[in-house]
PDB file of N, CA and C in Angstrom:
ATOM      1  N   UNK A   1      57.731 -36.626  48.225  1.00  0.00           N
ATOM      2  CA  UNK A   1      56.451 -37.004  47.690  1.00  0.00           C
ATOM      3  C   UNK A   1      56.477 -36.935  46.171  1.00  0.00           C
ATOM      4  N   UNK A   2      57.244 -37.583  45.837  1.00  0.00           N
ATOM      5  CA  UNK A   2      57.454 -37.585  43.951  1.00  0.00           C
ATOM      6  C   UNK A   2      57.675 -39.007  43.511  1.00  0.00           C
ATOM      7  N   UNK A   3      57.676 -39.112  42.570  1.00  0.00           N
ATOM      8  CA  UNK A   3      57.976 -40.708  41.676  1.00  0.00           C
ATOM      9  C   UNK A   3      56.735 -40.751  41.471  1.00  0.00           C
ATOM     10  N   UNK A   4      56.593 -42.151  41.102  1.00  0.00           N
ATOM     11  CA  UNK A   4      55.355 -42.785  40.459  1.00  0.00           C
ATOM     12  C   UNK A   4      54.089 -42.730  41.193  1.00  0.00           C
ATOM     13  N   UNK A   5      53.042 -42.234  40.470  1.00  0.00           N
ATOM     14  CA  UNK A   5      51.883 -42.005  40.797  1.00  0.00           C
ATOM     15  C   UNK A   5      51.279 -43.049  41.610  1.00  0.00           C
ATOM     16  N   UNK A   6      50.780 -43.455  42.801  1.00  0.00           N
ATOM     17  CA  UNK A   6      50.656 -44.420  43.534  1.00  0.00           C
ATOM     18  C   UNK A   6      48.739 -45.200  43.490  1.00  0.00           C
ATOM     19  N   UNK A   7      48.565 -46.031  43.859  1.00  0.00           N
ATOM     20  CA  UNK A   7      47.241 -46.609  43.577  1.00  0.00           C
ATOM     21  C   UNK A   7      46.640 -46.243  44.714  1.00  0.00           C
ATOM     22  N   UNK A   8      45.386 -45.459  44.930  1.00  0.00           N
ATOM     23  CA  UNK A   8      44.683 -44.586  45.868  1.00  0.00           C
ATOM     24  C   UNK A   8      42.648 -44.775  45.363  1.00  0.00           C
ATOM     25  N   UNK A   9      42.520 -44.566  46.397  1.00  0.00           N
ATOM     26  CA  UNK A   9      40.754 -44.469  46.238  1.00  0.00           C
ATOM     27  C   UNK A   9      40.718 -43.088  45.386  1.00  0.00           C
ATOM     28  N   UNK A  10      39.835 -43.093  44.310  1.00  0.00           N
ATOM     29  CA  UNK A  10      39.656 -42.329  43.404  1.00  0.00           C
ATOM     30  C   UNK A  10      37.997 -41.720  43.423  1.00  0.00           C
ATOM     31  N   UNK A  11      37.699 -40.453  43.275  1.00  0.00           N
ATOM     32  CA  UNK A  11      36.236 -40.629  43.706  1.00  0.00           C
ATOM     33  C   UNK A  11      35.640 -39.694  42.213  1.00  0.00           C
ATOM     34  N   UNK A  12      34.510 -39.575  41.787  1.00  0.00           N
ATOM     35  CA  UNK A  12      34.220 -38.266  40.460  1.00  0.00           C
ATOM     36  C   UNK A  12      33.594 -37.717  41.112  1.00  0.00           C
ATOM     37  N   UNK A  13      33.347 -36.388  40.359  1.00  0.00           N
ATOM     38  CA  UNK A  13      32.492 -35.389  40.941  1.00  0.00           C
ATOM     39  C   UNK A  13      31.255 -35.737  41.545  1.00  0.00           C
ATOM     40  N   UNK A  14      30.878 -35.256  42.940  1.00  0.00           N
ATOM     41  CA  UNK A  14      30.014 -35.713  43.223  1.00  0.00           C
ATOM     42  C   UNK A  14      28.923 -34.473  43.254  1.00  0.00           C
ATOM     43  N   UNK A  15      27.398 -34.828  43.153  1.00  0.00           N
ATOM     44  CA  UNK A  15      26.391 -34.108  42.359  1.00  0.00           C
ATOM     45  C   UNK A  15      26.359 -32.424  43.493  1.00  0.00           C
ATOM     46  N   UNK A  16      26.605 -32.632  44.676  1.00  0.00           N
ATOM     47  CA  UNK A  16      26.530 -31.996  45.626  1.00  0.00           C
ATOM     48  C   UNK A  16      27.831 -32.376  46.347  1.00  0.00           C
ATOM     49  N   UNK A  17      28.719 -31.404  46.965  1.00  0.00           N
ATOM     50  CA  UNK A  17      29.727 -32.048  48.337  1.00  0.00           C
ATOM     51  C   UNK A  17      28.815 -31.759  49.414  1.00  0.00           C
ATOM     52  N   UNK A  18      28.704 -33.216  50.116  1.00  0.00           N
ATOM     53  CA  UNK A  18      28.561 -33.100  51.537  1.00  0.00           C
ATOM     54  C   UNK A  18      28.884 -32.193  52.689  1.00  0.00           C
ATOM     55  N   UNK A  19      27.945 -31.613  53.334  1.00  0.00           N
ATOM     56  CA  UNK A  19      29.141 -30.782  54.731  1.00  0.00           C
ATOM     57  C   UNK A  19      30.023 -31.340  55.267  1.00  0.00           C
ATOM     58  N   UNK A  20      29.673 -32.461  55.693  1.00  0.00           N
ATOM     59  CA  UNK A  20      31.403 -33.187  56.351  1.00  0.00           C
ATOM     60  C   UNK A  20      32.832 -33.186  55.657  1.00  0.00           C
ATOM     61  N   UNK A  21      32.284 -32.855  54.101  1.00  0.00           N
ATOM     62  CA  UNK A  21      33.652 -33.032  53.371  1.00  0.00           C
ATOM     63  C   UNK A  21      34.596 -31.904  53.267  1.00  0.00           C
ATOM     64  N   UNK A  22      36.112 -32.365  53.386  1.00  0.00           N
ATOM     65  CA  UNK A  22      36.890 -31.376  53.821  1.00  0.00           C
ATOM     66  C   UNK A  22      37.536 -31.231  52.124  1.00  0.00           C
ATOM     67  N   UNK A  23      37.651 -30.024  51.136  1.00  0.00           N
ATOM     68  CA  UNK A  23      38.643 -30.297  50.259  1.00  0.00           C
ATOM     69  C   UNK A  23      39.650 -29.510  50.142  1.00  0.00           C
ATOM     70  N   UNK A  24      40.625 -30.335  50.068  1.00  0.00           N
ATOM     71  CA  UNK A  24      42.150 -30.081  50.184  1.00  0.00           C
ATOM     72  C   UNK A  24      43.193 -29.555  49.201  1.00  0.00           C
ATOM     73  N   UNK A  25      43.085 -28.420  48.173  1.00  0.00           N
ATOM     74  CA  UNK A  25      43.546 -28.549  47.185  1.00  0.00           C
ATOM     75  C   UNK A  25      45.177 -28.737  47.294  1.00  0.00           C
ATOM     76  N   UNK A  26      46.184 -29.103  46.671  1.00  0.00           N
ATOM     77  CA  UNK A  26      47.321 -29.622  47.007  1.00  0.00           C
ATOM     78  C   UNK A  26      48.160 -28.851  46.002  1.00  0.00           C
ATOM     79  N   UNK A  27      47.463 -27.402  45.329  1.00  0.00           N
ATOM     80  CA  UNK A  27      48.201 -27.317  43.860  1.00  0.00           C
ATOM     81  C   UNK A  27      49.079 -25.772  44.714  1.00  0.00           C
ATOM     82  N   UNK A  28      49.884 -25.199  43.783  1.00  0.00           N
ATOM     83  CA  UNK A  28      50.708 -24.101  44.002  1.00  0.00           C
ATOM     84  C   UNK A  28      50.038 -23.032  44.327  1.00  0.00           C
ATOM     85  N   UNK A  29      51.037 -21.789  45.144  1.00  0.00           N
ATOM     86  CA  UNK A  29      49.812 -20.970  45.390  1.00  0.00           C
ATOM     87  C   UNK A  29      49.055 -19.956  44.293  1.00  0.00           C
ATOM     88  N   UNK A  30      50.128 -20.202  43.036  1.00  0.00           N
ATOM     89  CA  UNK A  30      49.824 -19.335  41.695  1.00  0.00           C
ATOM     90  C   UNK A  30      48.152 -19.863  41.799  1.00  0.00           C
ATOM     91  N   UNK A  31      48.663 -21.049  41.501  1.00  0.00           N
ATOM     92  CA  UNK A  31      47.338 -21.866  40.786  1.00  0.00           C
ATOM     93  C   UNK A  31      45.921 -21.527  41.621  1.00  0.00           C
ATOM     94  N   UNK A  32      46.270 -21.623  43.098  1.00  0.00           N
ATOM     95  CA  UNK A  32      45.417 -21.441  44.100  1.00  0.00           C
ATOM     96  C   UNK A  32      44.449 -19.880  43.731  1.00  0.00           C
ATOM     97  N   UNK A  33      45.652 -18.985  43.922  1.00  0.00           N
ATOM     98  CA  UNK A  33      44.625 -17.727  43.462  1.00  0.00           C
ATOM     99  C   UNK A  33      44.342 -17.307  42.410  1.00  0.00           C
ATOM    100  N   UNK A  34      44.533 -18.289  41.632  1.00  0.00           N
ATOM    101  CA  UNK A  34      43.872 -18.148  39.862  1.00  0.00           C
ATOM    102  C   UNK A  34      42.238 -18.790  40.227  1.00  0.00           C
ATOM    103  N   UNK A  35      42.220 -19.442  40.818  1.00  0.00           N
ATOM    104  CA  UNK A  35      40.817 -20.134  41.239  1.00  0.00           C
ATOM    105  C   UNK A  35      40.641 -21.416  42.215  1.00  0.00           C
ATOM    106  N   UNK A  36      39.869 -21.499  42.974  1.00  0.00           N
ATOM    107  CA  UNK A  36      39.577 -22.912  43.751  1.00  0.00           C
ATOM    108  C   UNK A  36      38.607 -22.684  44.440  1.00  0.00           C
ATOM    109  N   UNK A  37      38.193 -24.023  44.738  1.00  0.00           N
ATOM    110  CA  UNK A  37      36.748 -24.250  45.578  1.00  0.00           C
ATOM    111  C   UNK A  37      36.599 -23.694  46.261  1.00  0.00           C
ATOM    112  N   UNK A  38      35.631 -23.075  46.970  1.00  0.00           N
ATOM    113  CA  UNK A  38      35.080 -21.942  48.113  1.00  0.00           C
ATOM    114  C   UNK A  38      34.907 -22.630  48.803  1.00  0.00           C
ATOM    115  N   UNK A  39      35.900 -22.399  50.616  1.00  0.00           N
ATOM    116  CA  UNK A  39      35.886 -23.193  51.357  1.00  0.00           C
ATOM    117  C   UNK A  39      36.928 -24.602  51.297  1.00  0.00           C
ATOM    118  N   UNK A  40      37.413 -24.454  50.476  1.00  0.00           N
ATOM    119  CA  UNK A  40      38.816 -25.414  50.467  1.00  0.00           C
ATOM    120  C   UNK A  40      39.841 -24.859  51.174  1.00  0.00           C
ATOM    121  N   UNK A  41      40.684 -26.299  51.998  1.00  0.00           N
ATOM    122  CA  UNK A  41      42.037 -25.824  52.829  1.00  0.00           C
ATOM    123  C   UNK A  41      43.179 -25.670  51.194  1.00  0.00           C
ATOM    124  N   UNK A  42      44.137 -24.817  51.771  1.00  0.00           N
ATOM    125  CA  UNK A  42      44.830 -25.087  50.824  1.00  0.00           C
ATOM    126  C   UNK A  42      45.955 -25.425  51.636  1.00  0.00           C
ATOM    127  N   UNK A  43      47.269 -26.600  51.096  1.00  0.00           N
ATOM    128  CA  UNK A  43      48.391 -27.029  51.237  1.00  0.00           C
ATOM    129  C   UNK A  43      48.616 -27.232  50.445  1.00  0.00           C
ATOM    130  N   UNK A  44      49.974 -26.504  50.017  1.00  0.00           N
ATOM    131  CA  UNK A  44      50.571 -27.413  48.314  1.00  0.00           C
ATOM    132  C   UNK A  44      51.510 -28.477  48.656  1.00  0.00           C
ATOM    133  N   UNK A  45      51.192 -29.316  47.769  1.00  0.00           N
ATOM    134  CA  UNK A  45      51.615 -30.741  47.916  1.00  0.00           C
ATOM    135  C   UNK A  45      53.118 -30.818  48.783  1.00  0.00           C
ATOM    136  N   UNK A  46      54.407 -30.347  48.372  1.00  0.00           N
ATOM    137  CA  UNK A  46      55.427 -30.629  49.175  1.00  0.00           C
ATOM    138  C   UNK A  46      55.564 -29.935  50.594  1.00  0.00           C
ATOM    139  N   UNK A  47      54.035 -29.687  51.259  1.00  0.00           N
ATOM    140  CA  UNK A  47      54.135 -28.723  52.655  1.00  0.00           C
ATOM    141  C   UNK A  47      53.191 -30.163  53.464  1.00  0.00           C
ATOM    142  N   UNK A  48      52.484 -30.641  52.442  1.00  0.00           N
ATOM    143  CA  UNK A  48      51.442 -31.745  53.491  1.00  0.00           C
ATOM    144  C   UNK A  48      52.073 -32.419  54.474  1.00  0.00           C
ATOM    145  N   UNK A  49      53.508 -33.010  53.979  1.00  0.00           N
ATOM    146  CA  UNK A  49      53.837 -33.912  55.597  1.00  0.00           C
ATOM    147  C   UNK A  49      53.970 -32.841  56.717  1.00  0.00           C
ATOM    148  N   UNK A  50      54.566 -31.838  56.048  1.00  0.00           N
ATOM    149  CA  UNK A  50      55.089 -31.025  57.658  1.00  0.00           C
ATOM    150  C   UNK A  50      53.506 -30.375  57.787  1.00  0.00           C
ATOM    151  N   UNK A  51      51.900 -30.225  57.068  1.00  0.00           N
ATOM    152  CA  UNK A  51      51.090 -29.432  57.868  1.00  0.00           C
ATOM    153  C   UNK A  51      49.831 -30.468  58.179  1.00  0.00           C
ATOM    154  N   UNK A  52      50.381 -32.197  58.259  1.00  0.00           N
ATOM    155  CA  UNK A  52      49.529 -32.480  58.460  1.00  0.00           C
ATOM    156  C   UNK A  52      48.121 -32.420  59.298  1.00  0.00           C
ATOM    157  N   UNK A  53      48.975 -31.473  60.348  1.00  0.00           N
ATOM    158  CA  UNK A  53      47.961 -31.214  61.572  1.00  0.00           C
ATOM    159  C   UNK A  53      47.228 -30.399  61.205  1.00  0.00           C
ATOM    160  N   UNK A  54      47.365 -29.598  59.837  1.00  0.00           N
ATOM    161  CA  UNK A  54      46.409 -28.965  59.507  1.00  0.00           C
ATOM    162  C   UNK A  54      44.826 -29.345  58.565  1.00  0.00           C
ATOM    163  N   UNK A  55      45.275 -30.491  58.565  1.00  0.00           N
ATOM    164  CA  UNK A  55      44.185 -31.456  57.431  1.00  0.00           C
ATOM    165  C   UNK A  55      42.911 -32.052  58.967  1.00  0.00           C
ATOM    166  N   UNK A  56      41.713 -31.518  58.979  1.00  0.00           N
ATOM    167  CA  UNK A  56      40.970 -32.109  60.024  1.00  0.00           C
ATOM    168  C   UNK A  56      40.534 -34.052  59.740  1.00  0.00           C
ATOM    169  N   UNK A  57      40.683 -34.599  60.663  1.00  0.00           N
ATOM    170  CA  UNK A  57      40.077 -35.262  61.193  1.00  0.00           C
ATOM    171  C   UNK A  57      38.641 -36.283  61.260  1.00  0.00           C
ATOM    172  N   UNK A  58      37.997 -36.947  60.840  1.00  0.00           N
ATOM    173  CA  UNK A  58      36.895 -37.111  61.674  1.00  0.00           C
ATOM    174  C   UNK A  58      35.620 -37.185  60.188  1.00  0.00           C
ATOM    175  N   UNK A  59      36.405 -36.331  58.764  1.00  0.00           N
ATOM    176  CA  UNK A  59      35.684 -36.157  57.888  1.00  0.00           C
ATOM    177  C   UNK A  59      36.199 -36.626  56.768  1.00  0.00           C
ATOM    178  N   UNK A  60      35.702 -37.280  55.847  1.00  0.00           N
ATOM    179  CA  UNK A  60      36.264 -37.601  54.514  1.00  0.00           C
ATOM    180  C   UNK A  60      36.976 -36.034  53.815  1.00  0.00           C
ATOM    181  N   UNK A  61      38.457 -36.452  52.940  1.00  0.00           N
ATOM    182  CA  UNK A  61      39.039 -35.815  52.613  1.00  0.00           C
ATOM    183  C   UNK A  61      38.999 -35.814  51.208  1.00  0.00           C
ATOM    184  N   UNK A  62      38.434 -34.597  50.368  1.00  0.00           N
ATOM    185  CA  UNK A  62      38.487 -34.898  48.840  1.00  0.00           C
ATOM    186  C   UNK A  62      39.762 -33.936  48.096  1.00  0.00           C
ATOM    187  N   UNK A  63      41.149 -34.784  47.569  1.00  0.00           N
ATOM    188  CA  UNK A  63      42.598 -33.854  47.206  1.00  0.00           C
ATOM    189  C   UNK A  63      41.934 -33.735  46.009  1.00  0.00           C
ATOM    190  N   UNK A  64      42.095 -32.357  45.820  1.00  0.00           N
ATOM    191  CA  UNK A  64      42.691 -31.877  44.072  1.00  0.00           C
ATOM    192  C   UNK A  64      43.581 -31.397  44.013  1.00  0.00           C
ATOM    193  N   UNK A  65      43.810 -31.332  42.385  1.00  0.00           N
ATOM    194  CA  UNK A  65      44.786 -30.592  41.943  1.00  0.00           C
ATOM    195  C   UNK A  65      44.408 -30.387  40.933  1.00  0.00           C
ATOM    196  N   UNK A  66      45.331 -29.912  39.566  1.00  0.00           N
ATOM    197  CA  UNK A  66      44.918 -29.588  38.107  1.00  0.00           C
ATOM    198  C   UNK A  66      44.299 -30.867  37.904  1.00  0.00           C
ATOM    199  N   UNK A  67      45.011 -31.801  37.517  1.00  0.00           N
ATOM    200  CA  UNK A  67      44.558 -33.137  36.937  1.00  0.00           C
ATOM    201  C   UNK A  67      44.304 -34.261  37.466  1.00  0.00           C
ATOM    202  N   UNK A  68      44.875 -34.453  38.637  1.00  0.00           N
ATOM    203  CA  UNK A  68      45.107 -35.418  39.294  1.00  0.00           C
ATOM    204  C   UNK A  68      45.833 -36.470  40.167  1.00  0.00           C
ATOM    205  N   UNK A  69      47.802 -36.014  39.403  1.00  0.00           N
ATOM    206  CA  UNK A  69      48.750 -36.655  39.801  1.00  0.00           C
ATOM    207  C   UNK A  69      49.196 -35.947  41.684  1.00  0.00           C
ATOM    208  N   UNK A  70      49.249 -34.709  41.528  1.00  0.00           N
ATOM    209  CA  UNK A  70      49.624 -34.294  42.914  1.00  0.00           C
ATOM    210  C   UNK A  70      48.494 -34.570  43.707  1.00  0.00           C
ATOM    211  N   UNK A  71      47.543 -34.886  43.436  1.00  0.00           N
ATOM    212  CA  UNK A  71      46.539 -35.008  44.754  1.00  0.00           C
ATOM    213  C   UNK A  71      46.449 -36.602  44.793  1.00  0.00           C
ATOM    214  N   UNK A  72      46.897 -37.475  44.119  1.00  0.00           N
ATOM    215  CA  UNK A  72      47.268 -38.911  44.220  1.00  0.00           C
ATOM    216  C   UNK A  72      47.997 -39.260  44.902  1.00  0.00           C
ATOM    217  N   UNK A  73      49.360 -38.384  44.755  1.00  0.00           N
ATOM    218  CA  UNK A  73      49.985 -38.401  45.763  1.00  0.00           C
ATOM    219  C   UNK A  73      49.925 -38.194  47.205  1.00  0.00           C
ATOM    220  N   UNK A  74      49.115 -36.804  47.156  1.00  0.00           N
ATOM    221  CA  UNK A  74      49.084 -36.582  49.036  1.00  0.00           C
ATOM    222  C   UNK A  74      47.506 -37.468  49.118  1.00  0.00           C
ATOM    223  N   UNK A  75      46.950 -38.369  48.361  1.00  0.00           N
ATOM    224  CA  UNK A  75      46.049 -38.936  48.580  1.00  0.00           C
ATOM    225  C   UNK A  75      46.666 -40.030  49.502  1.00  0.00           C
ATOM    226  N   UNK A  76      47.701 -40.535  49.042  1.00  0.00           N
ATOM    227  CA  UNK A  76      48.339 -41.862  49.354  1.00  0.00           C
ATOM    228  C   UNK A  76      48.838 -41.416  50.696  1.00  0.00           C
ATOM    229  N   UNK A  77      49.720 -40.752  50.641  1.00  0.00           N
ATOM    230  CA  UNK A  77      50.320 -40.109  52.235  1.00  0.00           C
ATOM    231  C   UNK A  77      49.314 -40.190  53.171  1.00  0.00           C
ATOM    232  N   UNK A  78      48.763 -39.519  53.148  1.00  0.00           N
ATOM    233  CA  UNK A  78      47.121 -39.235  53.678  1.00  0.00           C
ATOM    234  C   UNK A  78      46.425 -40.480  54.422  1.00  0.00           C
ATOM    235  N   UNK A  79      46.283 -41.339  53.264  1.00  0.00           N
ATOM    236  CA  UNK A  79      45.744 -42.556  53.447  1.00  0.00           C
ATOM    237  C   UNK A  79      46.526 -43.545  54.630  1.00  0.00           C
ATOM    238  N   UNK A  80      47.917 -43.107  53.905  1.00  0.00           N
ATOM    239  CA  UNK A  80      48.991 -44.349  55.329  1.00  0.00           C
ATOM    240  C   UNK A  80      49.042 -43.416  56.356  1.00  0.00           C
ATOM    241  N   UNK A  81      48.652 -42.281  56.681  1.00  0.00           N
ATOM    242  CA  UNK A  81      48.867 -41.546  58.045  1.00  0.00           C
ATOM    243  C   UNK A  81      47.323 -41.871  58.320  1.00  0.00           C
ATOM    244  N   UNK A  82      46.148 -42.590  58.095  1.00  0.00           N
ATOM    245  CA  UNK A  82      44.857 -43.297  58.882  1.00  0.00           C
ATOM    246  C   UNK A  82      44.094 -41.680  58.258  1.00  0.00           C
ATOM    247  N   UNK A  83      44.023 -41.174  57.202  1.00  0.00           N
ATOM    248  CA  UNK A  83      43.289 -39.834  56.717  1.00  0.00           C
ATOM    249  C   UNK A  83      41.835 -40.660  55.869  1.00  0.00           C
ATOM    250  N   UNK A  84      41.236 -40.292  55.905  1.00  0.00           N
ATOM    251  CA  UNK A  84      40.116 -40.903  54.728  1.00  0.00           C
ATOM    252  C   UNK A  84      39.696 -40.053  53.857  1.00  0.00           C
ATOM    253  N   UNK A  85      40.708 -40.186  52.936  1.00  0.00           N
ATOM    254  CA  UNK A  85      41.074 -39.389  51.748  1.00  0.00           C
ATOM    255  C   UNK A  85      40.847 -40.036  50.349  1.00  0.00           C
ATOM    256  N   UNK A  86      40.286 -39.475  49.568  1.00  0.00           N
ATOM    257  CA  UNK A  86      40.196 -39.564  48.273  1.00  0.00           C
ATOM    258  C   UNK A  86      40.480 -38.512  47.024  1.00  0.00           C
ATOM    259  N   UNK A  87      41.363 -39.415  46.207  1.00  0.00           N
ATOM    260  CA  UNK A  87      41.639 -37.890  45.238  1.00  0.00           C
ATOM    261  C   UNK A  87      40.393 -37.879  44.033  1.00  0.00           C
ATOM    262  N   UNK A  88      40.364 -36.172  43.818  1.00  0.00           N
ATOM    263  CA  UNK A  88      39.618 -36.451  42.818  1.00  0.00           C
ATOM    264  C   UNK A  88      39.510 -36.604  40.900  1.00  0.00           C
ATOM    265  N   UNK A  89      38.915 -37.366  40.585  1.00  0.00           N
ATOM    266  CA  UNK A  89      39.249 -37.893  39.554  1.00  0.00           C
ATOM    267  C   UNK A  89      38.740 -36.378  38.448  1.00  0.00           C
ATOM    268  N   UNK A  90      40.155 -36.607  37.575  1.00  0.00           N
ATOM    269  CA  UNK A  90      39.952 -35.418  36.624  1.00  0.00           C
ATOM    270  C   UNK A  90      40.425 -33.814  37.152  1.00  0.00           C
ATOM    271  N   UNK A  91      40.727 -33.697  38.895  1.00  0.00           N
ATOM    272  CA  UNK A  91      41.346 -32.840  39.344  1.00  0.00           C
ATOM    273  C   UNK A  91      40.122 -31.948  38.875  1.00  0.00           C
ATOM    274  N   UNK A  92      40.899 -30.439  39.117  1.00  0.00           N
ATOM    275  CA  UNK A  92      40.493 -29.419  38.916  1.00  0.00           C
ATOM    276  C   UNK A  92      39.972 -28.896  37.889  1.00  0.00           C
ATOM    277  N   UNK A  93      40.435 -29.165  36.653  1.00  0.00           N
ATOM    278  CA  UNK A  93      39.903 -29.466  35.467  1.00  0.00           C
ATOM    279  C   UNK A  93      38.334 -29.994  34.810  1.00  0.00           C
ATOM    280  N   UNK A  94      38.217 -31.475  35.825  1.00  0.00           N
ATOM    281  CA  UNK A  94      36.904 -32.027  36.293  1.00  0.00           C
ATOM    282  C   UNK A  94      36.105 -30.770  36.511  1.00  0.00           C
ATOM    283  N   UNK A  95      36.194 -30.236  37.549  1.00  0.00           N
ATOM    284  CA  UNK A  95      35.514 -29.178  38.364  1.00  0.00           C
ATOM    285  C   UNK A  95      34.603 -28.323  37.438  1.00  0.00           C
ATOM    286  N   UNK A  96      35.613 -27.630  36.788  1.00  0.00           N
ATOM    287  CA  UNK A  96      35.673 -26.424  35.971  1.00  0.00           C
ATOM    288  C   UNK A  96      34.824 -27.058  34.724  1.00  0.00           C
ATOM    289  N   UNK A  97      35.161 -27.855  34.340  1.00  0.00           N
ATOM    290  CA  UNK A  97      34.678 -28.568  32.936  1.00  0.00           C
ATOM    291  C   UNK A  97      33.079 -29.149  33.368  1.00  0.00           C
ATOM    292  N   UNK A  98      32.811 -29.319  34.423  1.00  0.00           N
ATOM    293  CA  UNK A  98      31.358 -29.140  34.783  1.00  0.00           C
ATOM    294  C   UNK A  98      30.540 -28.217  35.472  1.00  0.00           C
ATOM    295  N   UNK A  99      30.938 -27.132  35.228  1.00  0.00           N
ATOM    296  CA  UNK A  99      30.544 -25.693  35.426  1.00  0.00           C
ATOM    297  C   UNK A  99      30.337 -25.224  36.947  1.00  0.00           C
ATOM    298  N   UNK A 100      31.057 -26.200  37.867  1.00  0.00           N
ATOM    299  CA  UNK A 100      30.865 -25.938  39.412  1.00  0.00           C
ATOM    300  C   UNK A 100      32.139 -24.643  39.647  1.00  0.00           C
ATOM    301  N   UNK A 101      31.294 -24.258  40.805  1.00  0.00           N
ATOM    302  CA  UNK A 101      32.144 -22.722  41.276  1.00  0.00           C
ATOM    303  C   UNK A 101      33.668 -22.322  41.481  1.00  0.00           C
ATOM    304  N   UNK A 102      33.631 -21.503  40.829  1.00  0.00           N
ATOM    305  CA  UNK A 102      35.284 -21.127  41.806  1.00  0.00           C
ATOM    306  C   UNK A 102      35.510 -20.087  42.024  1.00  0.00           C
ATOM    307  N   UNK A 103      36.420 -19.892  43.030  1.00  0.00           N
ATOM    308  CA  UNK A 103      36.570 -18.100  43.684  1.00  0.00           C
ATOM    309  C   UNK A 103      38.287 -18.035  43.179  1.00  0.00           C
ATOM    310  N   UNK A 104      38.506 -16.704  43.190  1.00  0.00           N
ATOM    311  CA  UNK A 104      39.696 -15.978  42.847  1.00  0.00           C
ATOM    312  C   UNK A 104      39.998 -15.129  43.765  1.00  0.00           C
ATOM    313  N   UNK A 105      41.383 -15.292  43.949  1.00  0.00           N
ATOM    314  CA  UNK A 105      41.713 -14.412  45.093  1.00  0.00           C
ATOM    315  C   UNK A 105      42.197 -13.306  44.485  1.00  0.00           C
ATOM    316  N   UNK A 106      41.941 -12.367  43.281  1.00  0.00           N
ATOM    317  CA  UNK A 106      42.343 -11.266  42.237  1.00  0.00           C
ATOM    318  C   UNK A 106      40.971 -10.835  41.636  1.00  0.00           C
ATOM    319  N   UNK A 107      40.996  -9.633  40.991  1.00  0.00           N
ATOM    320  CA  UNK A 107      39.872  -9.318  40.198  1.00  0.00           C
ATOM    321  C   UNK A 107      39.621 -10.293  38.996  1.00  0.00           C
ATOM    322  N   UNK A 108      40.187 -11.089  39.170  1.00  0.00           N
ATOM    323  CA  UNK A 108      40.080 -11.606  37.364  1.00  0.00           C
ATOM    324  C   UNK A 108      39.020 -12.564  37.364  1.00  0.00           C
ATOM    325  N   UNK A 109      38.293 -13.192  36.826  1.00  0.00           N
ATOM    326  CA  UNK A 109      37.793 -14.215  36.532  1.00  0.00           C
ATOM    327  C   UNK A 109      38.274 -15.452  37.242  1.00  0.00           C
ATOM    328  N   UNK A 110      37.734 -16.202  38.100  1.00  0.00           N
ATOM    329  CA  UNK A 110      38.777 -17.614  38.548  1.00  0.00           C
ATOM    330  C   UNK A 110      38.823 -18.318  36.940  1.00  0.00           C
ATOM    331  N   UNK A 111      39.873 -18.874  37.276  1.00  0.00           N
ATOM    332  CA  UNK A 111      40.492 -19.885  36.189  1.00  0.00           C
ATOM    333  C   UNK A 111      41.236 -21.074  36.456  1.00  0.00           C
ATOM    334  N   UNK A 112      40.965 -22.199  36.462  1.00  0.00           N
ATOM    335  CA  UNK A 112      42.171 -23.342  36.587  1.00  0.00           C
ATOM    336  C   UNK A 112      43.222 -23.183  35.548  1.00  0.00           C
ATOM    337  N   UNK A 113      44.602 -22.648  36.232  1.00  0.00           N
ATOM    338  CA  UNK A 113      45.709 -22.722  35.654  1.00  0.00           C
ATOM    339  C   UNK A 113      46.770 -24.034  35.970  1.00  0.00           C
TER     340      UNK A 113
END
């Protein structure tokens, strides 16, 4: 799942996430317990083909990552395995830079690293 960043449905922050929406962050697990969405699956990007069975079904899929490129990627995968997936635009970064939540799995402050 590497090379060139592939052409994928792109979505921005949206004002509220829906309950149906599943988000998937795709980043390392450093990154993961430095901070991420409450209630996000986590898979880092080179585990998605082998955990696809772990990605549900039935609900729109929103990938992050820091910026954007790794969740483009398992956006695309995603997409040709019939997933209805969208990455999100601006990644994790996005998130953070519009003051929406994040949890830490440490005492520290969450942080997008």
């Amino acid at each position: 799942m590497t090379g060139a960043i592939p052409e994928v449905d792109v979505a921005g922050l949206p004002a509220e996430l829906p309950d149906e929406l599943t988000v998937l962050d795709v980043r390392e697990d450093d990154e993961w317990v430095a901070g991420h969405v409450e209630g996000a699956l986590h898979i880092p990007l080179m585990q998605v083909p082998q955990r696809i069975a772990d990605v549900p079904t039935g609900t729109q899929v929103l990938v992050v990552c820091k910026v954007g490129g790794r969740s483009a990627q398992a956006t695309a995968f995603l997409q040709s395995k019939g997933v209805d997936a969208v990455n999100l635009e601006g990644g994790m970064l996005a998130w953070q830079r519009a003051g929406r939540p994040l949890r830490s799995e440490t005492n520290a402050p969450p942080a997008v690293i």
